[in-house]
PDB file of N, CA and C in Angstrom:
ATOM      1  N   UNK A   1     -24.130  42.624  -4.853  1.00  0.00           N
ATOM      2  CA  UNK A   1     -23.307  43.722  -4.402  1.00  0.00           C
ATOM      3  C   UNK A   1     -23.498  44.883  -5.379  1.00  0.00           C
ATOM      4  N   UNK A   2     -23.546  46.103  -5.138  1.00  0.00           N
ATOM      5  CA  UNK A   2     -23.952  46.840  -5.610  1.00  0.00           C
ATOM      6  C   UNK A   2     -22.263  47.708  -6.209  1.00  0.00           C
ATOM      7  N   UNK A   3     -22.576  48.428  -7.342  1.00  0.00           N
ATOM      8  CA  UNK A   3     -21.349  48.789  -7.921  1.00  0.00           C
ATOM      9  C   UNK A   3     -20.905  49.762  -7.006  1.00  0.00           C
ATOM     10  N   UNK A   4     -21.075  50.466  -6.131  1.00  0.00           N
ATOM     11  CA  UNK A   4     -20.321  50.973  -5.109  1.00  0.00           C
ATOM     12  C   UNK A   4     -19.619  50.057  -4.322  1.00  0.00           C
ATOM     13  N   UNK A   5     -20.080  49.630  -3.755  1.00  0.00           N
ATOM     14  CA  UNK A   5     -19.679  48.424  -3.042  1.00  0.00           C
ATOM     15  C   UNK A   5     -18.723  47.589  -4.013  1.00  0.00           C
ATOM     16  N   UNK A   6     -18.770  47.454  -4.631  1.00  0.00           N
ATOM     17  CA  UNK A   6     -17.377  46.583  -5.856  1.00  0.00           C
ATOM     18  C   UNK A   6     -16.845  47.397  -5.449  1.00  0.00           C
ATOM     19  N   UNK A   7     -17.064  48.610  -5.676  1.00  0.00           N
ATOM     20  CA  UNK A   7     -15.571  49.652  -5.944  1.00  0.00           C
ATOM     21  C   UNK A   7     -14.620  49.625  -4.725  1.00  0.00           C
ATOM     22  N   UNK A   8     -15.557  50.132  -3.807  1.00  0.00           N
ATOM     23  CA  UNK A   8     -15.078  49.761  -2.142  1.00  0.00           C
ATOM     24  C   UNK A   8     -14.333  48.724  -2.166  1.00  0.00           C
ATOM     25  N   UNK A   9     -14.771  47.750  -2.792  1.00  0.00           N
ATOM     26  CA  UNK A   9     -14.224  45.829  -2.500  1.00  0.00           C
ATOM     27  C   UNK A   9     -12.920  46.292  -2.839  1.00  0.00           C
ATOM     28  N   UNK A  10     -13.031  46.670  -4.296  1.00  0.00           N
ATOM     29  CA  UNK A  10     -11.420  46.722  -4.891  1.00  0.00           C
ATOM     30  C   UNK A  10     -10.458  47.879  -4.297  1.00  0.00           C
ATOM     31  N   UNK A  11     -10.939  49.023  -4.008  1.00  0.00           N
ATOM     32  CA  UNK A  11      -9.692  49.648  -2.877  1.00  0.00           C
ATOM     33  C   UNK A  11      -9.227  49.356  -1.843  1.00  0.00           C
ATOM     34  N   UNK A  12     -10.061  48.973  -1.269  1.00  0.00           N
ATOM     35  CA  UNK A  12      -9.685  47.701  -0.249  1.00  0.00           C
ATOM     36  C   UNK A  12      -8.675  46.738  -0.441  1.00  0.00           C
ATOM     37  N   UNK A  13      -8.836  45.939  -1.298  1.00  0.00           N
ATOM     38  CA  UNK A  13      -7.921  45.015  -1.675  1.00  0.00           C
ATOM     39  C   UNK A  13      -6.688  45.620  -1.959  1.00  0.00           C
ATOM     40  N   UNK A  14      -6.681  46.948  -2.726  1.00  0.00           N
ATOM     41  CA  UNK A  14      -5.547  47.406  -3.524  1.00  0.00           C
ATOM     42  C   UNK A  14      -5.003  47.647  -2.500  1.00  0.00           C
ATOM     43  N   UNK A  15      -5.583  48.750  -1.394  1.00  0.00           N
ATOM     44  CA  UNK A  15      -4.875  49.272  -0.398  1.00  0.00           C
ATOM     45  C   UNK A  15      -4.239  48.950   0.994  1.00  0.00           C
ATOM     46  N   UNK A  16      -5.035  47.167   1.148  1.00  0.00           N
ATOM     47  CA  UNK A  16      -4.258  46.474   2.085  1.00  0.00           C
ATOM     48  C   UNK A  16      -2.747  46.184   1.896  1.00  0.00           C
ATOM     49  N   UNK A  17      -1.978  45.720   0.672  1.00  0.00           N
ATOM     50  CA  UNK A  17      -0.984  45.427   0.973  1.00  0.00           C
ATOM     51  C   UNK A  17       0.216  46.807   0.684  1.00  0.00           C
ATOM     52  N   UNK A  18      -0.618  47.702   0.060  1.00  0.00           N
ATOM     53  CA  UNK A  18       0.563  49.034  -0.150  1.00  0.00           C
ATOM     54  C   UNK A  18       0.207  49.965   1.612  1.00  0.00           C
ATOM     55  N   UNK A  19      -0.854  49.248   2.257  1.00  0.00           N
ATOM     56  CA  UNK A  19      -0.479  49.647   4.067  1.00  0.00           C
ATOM     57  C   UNK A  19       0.335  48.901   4.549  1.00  0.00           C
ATOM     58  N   UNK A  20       0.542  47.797   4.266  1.00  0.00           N
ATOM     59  CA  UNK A  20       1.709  46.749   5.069  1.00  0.00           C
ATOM     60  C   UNK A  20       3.233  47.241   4.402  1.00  0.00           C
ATOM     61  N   UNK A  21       2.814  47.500   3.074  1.00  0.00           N
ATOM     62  CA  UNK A  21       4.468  47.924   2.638  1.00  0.00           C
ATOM     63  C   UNK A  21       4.648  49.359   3.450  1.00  0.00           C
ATOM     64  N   UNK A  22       3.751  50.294   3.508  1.00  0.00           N
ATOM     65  CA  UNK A  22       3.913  51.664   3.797  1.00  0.00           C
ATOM     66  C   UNK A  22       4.417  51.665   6.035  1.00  0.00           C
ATOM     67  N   UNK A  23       3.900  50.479   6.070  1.00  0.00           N
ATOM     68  CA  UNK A  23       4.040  50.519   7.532  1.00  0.00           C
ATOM     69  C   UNK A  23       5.326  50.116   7.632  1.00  0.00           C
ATOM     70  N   UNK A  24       6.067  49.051   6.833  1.00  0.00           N
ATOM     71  CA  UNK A  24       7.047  48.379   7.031  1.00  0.00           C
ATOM     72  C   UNK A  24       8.365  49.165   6.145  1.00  0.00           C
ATOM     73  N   UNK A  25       7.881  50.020   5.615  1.00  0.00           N
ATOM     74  CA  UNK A  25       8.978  51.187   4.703  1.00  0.00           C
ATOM     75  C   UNK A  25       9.577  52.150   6.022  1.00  0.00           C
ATOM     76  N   UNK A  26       8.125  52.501   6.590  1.00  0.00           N
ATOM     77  CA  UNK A  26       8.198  53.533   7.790  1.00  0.00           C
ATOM     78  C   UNK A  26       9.231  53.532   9.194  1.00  0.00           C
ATOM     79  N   UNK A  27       8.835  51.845   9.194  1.00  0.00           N
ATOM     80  CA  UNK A  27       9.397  51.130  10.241  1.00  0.00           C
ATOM     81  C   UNK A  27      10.971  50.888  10.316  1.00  0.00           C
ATOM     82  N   UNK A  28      11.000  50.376   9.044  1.00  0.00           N
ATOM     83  CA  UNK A  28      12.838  50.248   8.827  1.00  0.00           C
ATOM     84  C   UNK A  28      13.463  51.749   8.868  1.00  0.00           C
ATOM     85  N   UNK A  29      12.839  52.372   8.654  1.00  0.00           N
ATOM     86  CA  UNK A  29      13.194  53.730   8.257  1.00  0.00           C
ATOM     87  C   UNK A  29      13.511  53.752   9.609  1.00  0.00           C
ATOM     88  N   UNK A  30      12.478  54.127  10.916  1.00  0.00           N
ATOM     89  CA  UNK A  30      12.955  54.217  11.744  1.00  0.00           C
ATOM     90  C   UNK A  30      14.270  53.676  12.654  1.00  0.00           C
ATOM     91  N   UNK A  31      13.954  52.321  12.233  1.00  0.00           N
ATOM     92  CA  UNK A  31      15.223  51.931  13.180  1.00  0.00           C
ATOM     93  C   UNK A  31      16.315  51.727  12.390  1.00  0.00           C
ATOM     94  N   UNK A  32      16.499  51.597  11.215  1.00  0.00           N
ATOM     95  CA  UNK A  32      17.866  52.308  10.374  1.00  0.00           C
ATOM     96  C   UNK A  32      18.250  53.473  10.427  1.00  0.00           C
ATOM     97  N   UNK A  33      17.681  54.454  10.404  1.00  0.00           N
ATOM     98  CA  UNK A  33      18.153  56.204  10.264  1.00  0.00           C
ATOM     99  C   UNK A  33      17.999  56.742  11.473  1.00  0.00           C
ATOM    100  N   UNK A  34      16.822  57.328  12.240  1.00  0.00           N
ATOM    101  CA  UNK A  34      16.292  57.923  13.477  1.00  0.00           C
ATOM    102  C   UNK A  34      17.055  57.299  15.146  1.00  0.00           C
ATOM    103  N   UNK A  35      17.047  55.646  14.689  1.00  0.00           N
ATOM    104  CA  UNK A  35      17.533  54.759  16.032  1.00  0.00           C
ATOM    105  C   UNK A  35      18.814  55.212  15.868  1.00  0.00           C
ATOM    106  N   UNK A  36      19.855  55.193  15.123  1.00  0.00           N
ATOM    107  CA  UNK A  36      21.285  55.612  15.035  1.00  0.00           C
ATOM    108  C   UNK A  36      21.785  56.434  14.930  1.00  0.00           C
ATOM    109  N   UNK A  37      21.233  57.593  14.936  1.00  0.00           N
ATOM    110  CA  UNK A  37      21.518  59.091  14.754  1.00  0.00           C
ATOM    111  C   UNK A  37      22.125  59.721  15.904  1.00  0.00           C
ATOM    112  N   UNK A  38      23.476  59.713  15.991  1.00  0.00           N
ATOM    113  CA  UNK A  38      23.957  60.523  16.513  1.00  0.00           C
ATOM    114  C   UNK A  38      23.922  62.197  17.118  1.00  0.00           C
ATOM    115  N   UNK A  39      22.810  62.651  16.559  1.00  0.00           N
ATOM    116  CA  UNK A  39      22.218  64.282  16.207  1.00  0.00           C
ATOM    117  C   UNK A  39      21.412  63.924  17.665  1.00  0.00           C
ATOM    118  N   UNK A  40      20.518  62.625  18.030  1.00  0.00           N
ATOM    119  CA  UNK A  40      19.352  62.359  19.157  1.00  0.00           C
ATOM    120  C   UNK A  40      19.763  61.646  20.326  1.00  0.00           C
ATOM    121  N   UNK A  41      19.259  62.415  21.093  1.00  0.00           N
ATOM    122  CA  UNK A  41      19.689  62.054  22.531  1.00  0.00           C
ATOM    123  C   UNK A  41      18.730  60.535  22.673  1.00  0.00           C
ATOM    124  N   UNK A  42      19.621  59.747  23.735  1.00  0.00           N
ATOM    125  CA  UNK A  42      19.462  58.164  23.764  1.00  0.00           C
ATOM    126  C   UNK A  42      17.457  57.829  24.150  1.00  0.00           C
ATOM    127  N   UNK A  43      17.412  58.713  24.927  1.00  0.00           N
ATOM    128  CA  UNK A  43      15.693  58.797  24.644  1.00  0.00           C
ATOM    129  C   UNK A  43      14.942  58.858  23.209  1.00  0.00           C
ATOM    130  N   UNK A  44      14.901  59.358  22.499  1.00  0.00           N
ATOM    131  CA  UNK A  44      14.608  59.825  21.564  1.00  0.00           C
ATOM    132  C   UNK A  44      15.064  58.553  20.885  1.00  0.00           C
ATOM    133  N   UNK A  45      16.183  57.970  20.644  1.00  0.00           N
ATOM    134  CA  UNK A  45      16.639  56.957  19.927  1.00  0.00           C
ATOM    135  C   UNK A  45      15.894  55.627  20.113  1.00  0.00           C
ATOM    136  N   UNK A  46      15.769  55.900  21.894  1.00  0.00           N
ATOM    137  CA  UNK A  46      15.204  54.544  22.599  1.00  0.00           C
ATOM    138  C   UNK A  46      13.736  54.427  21.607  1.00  0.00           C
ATOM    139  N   UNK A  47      13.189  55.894  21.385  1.00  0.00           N
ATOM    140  CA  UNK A  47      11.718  56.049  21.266  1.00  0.00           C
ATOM    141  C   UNK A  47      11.206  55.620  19.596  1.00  0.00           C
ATOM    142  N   UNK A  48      12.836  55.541  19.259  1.00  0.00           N
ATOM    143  CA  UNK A  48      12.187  55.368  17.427  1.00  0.00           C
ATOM    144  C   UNK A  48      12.363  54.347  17.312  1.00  0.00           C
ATOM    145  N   UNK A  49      12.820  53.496  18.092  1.00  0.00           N
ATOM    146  CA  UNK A  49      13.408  51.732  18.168  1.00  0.00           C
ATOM    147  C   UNK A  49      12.034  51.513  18.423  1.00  0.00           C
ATOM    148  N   UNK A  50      11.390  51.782  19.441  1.00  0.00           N
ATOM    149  CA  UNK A  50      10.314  51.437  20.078  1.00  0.00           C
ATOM    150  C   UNK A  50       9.339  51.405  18.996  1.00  0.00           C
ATOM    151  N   UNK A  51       8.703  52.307  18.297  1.00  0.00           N
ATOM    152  CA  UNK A  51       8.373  53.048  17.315  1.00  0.00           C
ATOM    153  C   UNK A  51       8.435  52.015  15.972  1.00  0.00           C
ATOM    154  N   UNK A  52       9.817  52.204  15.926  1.00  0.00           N
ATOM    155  CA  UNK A  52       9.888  51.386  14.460  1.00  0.00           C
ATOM    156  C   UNK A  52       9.891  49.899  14.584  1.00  0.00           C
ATOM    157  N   UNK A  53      10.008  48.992  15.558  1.00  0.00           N
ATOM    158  CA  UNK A  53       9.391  47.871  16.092  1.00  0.00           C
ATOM    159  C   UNK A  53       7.903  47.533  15.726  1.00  0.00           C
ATOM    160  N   UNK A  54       7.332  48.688  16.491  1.00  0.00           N
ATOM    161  CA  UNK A  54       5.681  48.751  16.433  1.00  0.00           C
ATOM    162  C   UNK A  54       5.305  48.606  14.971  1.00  0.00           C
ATOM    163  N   UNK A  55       5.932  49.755  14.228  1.00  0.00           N
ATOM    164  CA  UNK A  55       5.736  49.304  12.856  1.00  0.00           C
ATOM    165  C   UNK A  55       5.813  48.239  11.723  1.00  0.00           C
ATOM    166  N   UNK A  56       6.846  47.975  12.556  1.00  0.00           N
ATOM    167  CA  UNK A  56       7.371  46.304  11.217  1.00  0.00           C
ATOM    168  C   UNK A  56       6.423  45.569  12.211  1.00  0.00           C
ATOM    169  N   UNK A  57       5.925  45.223  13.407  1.00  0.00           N
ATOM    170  CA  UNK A  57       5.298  44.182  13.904  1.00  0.00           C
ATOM    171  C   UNK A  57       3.118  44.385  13.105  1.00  0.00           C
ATOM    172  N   UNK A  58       3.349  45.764  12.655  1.00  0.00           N
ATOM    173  CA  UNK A  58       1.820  45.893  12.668  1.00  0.00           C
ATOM    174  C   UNK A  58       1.735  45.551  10.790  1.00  0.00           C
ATOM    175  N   UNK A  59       2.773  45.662  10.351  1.00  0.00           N
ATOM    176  CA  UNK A  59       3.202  45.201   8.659  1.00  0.00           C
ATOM    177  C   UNK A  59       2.942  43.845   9.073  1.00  0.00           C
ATOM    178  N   UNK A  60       3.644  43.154   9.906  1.00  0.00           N
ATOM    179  CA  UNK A  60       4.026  41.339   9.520  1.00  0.00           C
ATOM    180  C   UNK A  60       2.612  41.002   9.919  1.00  0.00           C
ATOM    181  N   UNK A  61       1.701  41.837  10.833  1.00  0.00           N
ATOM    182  CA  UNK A  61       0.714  41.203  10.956  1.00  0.00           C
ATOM    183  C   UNK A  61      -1.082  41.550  10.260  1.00  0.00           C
ATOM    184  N   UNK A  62      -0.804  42.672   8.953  1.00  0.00           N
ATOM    185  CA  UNK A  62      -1.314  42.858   8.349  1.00  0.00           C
ATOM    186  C   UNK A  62      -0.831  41.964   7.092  1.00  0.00           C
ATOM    187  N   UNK A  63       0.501  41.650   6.871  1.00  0.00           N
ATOM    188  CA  UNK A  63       0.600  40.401   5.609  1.00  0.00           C
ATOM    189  C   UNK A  63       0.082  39.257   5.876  1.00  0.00           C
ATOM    190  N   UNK A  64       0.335  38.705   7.455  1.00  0.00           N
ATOM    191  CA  UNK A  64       0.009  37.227   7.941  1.00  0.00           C
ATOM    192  C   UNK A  64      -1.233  36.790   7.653  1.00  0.00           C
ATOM    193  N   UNK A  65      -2.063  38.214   7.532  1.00  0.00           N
ATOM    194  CA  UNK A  65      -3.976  38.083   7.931  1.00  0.00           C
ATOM    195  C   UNK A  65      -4.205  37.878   5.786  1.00  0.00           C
ATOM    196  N   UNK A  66      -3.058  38.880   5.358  1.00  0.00           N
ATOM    197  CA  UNK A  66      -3.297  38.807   3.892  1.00  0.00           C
ATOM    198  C   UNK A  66      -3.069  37.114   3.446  1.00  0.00           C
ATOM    199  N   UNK A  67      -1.538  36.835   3.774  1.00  0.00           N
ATOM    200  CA  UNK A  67      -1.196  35.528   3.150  1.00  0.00           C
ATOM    201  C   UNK A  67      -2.450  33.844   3.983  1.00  0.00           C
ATOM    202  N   UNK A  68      -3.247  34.434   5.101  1.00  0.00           N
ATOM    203  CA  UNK A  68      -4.171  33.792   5.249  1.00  0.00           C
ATOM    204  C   UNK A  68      -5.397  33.834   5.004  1.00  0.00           C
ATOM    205  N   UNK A  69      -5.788  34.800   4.124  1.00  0.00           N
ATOM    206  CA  UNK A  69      -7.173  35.312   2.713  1.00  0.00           C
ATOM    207  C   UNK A  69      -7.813  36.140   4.422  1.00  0.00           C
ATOM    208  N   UNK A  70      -7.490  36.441   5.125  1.00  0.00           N
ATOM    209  CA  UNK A  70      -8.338  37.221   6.327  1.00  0.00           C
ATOM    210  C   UNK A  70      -8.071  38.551   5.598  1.00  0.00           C
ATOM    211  N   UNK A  71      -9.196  39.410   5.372  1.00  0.00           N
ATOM    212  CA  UNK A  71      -9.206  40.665   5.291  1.00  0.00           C
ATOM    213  C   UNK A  71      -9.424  41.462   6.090  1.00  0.00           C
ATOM    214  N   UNK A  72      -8.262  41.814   7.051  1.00  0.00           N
ATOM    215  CA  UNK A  72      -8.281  42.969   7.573  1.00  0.00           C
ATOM    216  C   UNK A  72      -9.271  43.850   8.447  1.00  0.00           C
ATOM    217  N   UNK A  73      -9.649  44.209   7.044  1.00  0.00           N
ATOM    218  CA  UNK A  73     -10.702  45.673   7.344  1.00  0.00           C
ATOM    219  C   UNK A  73     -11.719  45.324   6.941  1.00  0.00           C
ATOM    220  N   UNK A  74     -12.326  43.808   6.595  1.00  0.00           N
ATOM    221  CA  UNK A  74     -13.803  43.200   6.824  1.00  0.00           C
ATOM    222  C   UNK A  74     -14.771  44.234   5.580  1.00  0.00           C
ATOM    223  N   UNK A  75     -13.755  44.242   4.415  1.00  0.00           N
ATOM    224  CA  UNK A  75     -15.138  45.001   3.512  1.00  0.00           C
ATOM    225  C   UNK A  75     -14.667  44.403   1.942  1.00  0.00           C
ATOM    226  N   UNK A  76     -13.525  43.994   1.669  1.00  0.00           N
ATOM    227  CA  UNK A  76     -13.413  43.249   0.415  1.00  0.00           C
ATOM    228  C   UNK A  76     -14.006  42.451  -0.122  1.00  0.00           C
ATOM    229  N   UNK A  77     -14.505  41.385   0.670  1.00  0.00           N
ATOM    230  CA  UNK A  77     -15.054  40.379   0.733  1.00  0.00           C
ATOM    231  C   UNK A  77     -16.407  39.944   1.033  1.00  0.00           C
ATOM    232  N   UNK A  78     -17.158  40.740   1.647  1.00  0.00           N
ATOM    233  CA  UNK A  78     -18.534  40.827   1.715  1.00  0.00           C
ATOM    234  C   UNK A  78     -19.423  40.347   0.519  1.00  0.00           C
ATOM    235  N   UNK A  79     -20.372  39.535   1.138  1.00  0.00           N
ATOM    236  CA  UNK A  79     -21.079  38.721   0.174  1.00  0.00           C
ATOM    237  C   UNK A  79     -20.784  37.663  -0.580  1.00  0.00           C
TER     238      UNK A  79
END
């Protein structure tokens, strides 16, 4: 592997699980603050539930692939 390619390896690695936290920060966010907001009409509310669902489901299934050594994005691990 060539020292580019290390380097690649290791941002990769670094940056898979601060995307699962960043998706799942995003996500609660949504359906704690945005879903309950009184300020947004029930559409809009419906839409960040929806929303922030999507998010915590695309976190649990970027950790699941981590806590089972599957990488993701198919470049950490090469070679």
């Amino acid at each position: 592997m060539t020292p580019w390619m290390a380097t690649v390896a290791l941002v990769a690695e670094v940056a898979e699980p601060v995307t699962a936290a960043i998706f799942l920060v995003c996500g609660l966010f949504l359906l704690e603050v945005e879903a309950r907001s009184p300020a947004l009409d029930p559409g809009c509310r419906r839409l960040a539930r929806g929303v922030g669902w999507a998010y915590v489901g695309v976190a649990a299934i970027i950790a699941a692939l981590l806590l089972l050594g599957i990488v993701p994005w198919g470049v950490a691990r090469s070679g």
